[in-house]
C-alpha atoms as a PDB file:
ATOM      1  CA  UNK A   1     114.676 133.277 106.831  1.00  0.00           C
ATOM      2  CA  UNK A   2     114.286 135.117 109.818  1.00  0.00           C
ATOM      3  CA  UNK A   3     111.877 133.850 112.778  1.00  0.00           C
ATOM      4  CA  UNK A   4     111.621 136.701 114.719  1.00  0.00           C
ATOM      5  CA  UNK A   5     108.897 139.834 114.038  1.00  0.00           C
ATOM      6  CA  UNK A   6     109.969 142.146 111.692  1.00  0.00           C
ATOM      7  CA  UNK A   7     110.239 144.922 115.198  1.00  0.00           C
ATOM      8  CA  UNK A   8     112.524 142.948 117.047  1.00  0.00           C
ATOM      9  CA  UNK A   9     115.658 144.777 118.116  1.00  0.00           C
ATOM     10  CA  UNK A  10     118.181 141.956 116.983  1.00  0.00           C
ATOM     11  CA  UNK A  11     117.344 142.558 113.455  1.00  0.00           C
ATOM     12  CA  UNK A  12     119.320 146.362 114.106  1.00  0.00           C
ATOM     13  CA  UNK A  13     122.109 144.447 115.322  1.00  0.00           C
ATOM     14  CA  UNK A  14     122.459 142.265 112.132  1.00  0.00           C
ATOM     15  CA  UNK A  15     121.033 139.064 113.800  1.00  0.00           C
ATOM     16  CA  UNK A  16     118.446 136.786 111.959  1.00  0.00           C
ATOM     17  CA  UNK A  17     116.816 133.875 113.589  1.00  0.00           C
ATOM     18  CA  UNK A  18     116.870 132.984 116.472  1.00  0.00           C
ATOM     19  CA  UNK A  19     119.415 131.426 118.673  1.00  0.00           C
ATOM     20  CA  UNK A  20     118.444 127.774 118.406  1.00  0.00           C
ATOM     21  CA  UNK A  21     116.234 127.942 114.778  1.00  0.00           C
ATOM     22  CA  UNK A  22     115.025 124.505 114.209  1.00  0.00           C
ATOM     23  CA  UNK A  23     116.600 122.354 111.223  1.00  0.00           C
ATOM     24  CA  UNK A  24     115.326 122.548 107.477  1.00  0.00           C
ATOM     25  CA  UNK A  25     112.278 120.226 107.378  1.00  0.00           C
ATOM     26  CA  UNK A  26     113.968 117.977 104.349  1.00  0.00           C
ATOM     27  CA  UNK A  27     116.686 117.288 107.346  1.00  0.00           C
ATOM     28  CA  UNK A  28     114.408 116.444 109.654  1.00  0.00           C
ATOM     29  CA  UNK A  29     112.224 114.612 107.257  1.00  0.00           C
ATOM     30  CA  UNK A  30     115.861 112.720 106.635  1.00  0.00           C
ATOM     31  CA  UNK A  31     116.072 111.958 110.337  1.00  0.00           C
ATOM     32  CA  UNK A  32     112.583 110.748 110.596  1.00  0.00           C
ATOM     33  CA  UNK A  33     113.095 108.227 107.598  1.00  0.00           C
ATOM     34  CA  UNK A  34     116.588 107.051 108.691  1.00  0.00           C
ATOM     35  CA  UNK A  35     114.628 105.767 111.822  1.00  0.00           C
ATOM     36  CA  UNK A  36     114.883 101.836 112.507  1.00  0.00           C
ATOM     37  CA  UNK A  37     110.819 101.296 111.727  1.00  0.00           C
ATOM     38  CA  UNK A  38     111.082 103.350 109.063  1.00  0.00           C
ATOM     39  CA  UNK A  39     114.087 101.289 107.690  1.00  0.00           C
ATOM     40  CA  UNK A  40     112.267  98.233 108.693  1.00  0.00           C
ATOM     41  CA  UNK A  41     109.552  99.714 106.531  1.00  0.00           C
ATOM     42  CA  UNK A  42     111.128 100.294 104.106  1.00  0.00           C
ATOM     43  CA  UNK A  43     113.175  97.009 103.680  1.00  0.00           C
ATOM     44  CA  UNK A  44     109.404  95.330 103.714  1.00  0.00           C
ATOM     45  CA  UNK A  45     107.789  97.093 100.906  1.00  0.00           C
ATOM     46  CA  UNK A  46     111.041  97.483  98.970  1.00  0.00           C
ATOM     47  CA  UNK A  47     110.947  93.150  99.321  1.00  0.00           C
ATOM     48  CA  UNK A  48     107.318  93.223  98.846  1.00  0.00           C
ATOM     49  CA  UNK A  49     107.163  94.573  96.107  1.00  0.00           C
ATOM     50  CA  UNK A  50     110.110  92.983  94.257  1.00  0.00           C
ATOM     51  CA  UNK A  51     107.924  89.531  94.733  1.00  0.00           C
ATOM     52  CA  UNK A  52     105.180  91.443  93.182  1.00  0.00           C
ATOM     53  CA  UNK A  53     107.230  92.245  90.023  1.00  0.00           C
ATOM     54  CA  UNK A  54     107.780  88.675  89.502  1.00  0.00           C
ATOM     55  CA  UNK A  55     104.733  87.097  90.675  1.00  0.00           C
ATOM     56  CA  UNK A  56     101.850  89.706  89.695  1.00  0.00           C
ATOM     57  CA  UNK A  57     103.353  91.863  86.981  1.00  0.00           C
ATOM     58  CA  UNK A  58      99.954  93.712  86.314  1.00  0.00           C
ATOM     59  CA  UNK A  59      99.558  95.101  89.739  1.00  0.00           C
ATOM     60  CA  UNK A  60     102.933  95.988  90.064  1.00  0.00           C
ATOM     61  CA  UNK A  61     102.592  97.628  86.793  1.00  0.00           C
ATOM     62  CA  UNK A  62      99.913  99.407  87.970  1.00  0.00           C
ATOM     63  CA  UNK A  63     101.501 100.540  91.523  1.00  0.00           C
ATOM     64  CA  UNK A  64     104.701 101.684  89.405  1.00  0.00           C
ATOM     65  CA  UNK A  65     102.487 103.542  87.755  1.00  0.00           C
ATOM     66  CA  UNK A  66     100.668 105.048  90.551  1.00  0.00           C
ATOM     67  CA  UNK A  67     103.320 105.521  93.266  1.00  0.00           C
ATOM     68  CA  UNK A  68     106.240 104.953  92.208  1.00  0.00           C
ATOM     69  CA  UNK A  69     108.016 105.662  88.900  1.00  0.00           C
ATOM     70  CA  UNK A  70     109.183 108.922  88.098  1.00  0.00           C
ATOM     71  CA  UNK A  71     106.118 110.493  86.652  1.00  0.00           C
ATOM     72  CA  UNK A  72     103.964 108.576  89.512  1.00  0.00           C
ATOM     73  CA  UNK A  73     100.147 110.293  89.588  1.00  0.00           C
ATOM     74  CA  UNK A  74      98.362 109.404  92.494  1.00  0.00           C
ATOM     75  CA  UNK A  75      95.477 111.097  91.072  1.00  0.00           C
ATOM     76  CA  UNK A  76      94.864 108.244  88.796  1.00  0.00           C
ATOM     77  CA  UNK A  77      92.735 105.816  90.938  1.00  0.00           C
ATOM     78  CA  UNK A  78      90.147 107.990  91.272  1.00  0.00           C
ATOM     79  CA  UNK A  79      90.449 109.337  87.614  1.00  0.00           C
ATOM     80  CA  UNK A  80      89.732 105.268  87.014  1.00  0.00           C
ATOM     81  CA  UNK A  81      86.759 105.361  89.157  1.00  0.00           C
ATOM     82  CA  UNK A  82      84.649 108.499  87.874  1.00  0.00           C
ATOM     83  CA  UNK A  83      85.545 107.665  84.398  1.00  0.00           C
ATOM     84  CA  UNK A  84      84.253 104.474  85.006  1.00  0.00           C
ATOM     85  CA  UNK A  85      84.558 102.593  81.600  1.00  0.00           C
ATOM     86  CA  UNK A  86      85.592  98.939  81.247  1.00  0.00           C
ATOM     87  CA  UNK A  87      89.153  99.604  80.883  1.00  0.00           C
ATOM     88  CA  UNK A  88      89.718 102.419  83.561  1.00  0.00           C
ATOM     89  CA  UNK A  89      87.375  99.944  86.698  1.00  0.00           C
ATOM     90  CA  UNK A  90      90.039  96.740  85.102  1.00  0.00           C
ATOM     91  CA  UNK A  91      92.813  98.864  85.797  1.00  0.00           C
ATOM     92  CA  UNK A  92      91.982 100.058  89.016  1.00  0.00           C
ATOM     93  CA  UNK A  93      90.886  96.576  89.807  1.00  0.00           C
ATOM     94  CA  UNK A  94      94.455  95.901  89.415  1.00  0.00           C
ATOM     95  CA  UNK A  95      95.916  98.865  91.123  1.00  0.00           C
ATOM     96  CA  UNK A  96      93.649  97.225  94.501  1.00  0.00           C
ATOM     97  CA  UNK A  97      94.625  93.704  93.471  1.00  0.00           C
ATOM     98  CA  UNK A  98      98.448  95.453  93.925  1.00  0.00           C
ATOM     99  CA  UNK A  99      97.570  96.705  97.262  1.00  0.00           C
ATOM    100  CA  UNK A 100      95.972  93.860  98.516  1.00  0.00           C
ATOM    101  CA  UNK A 101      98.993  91.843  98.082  1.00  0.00           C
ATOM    102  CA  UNK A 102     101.113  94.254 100.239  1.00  0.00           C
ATOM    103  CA  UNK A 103      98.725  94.395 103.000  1.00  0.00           C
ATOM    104  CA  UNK A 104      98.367  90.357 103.096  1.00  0.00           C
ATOM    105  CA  UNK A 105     101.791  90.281 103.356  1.00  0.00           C
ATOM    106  CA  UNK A 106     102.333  92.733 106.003  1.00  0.00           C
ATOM    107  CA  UNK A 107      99.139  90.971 107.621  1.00  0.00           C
ATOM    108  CA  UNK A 108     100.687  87.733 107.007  1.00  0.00           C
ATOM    109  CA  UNK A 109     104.280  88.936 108.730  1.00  0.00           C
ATOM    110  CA  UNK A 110     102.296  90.745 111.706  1.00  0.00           C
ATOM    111  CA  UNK A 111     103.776  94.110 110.593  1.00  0.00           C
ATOM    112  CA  UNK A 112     102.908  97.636 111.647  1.00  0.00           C
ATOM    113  CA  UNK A 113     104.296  99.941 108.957  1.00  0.00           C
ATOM    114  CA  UNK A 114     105.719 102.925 110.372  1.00  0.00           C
ATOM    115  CA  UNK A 115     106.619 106.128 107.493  1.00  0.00           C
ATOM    116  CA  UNK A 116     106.264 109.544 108.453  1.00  0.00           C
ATOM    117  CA  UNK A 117     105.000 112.082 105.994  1.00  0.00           C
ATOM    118  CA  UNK A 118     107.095 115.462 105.791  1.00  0.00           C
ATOM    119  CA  UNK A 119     104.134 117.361 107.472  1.00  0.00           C
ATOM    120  CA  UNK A 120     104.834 115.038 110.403  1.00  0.00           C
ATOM    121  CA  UNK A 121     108.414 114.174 110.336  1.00  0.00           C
ATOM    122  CA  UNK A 122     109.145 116.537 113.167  1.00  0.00           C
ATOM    123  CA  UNK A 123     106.466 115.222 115.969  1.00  0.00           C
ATOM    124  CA  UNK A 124     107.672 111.907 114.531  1.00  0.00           C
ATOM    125  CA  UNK A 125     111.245 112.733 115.278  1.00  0.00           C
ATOM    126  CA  UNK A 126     110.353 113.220 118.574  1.00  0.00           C
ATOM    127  CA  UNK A 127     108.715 110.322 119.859  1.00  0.00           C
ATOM    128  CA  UNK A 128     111.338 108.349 118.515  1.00  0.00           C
ATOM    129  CA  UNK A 129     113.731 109.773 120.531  1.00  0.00           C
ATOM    130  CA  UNK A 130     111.663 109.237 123.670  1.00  0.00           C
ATOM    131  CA  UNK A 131     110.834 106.301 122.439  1.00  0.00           C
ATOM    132  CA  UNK A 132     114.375 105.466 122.438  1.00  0.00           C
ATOM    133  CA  UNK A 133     115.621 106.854 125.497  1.00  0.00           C
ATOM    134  CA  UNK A 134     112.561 104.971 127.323  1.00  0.00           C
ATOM    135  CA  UNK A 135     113.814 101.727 125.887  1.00  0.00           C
ATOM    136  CA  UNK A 136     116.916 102.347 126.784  1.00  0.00           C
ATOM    137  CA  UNK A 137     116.168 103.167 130.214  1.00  0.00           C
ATOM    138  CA  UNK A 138     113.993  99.757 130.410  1.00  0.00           C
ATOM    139  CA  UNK A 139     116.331  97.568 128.544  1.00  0.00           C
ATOM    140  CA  UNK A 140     119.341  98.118 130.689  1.00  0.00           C
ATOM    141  CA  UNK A 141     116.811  98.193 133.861  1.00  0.00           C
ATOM    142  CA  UNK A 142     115.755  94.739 132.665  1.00  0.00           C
ATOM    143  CA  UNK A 143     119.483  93.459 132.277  1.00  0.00           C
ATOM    144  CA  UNK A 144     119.906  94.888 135.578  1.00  0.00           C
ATOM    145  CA  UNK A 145     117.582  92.711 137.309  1.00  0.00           C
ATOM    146  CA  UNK A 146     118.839  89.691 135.651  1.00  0.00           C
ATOM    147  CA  UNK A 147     116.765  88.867 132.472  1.00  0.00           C
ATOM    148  CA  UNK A 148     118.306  87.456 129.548  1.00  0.00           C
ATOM    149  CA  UNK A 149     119.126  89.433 126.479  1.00  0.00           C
ATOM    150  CA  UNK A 150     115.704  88.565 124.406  1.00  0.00           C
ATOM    151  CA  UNK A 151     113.501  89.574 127.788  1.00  0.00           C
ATOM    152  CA  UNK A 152     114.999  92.481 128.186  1.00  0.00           C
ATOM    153  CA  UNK A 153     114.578  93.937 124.279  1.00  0.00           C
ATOM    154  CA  UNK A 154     110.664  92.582 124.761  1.00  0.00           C
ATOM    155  CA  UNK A 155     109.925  94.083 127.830  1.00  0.00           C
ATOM    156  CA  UNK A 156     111.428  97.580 126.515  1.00  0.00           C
ATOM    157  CA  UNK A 157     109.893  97.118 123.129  1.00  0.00           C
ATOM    158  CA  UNK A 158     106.728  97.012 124.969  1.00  0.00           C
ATOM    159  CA  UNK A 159     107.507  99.467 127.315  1.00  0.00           C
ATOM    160  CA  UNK A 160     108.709 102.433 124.759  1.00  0.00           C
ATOM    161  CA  UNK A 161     105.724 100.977 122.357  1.00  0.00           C
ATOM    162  CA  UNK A 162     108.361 100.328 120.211  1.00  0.00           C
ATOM    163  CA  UNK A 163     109.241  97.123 117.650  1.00  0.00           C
ATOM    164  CA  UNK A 164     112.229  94.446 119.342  1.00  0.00           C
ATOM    165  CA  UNK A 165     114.279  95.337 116.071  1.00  0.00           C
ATOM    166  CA  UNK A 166     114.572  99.439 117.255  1.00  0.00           C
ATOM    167  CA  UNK A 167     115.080  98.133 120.512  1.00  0.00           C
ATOM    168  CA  UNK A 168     117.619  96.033 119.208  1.00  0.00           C
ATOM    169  CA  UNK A 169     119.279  99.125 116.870  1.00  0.00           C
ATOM    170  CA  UNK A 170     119.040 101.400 119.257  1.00  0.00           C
ATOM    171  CA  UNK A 171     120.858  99.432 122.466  1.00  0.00           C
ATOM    172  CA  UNK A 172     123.655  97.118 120.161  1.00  0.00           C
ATOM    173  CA  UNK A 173     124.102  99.737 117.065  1.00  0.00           C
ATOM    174  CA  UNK A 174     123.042  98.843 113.416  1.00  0.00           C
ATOM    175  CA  UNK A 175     124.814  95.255 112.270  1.00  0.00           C
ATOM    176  CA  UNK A 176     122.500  93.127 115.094  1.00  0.00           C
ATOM    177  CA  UNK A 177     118.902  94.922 114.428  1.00  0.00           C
ATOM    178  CA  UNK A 178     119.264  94.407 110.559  1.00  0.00           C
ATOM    179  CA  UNK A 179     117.139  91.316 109.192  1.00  0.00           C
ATOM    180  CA  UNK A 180     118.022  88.018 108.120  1.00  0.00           C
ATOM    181  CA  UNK A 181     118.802  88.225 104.658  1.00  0.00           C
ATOM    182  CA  UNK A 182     118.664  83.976 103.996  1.00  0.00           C
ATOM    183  CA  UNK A 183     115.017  84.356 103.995  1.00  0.00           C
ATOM    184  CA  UNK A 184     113.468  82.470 101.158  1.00  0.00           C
ATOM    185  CA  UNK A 185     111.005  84.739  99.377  1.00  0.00           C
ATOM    186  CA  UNK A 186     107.650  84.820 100.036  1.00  0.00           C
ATOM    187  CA  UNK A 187     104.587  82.761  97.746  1.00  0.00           C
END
């Protein structure tokens, strides 16, 4: 698909586009998610809500339901709430109960969630990767200056405005920002 106005002169010359186009948005959505608070994000719910299978079936009936099996309907909530009989304010009474548990939890663990939408996977793109090259830059300044391995990833997490664990990913690679997997699960 061609980015330049249908009178431009290149498109006589059998160009289309222009020189540096920008990436298909699925790619970039793909970029966005691949990010380490994304990942961290998504290792959280995907835990989350795993517990909530076992430990509150309805809810998580309800959430598959909702957001995500295949033929997921966000819609329905608020279907439940105008139709408002007995059965439709029970189930969304259960859809909340679902949501509530994830939000405890995330309350519970101190969590920010971080997931870009595809609308905003581009701008999000980008701040991560200033976000990364700051805490780069204030990581290795740290290290520089003589703090120890755990100051340093603090003071550029909260320099880039930025979790430890990206810090973490983004200065050692992948193996030493992923999470401890002995955790017991939650109750």
């Amino acid at each position: 698909m061609s980015t330049r106005p249908p009178s431009h002169p290149d498109e006589y010359h059998g160009r289309v586009g222009k020189p540096k186009s920008t990436p298909n948005q699925d790619l970039v959505w793909l970029e966005a998610i691949s990010s380490p608070d994304a990942g961290d994000t998504d290792r959280f719910l995907t835990r989350i809500i795993d517990e909530m299978r076992i430990y509150d079936p309805s809810a998580y009936a309800l959430l598959y339901r909702v957001y995500l099996g295949p033929s997921a309907d966000v819609a329905l909530p608020e279907h439940w709430k105008r139709k408002g009989d007995k059965v439709s304010m029970t189930l969304r009474e259960y859809w909340e109960d679902g949501l509530q548990y994830i939000l405890y939890w995330a309350d519970v663990e101190r969590r920010i969630l971080f997931w870009p939408t595809p609308d905003t996977a581009k701008q999000y793109t980008n701040e991560q990767k200033i976000k990364r090259r700051e805490a780069r830059y204030h990581y290795y300044k740290a290290r520089e200056e003589g703090d120890k391995v755990s100051t340093a990833v603090r003071k550029a997490a909260t320099a880039a405005h930025c979790s430890t664990r990206a810090v973490r990913y983004w200065v050692f690679g992948r193996k030493k920002a992923l999470p401890n997997t002995n955790r017991k699960p939650s109750t």
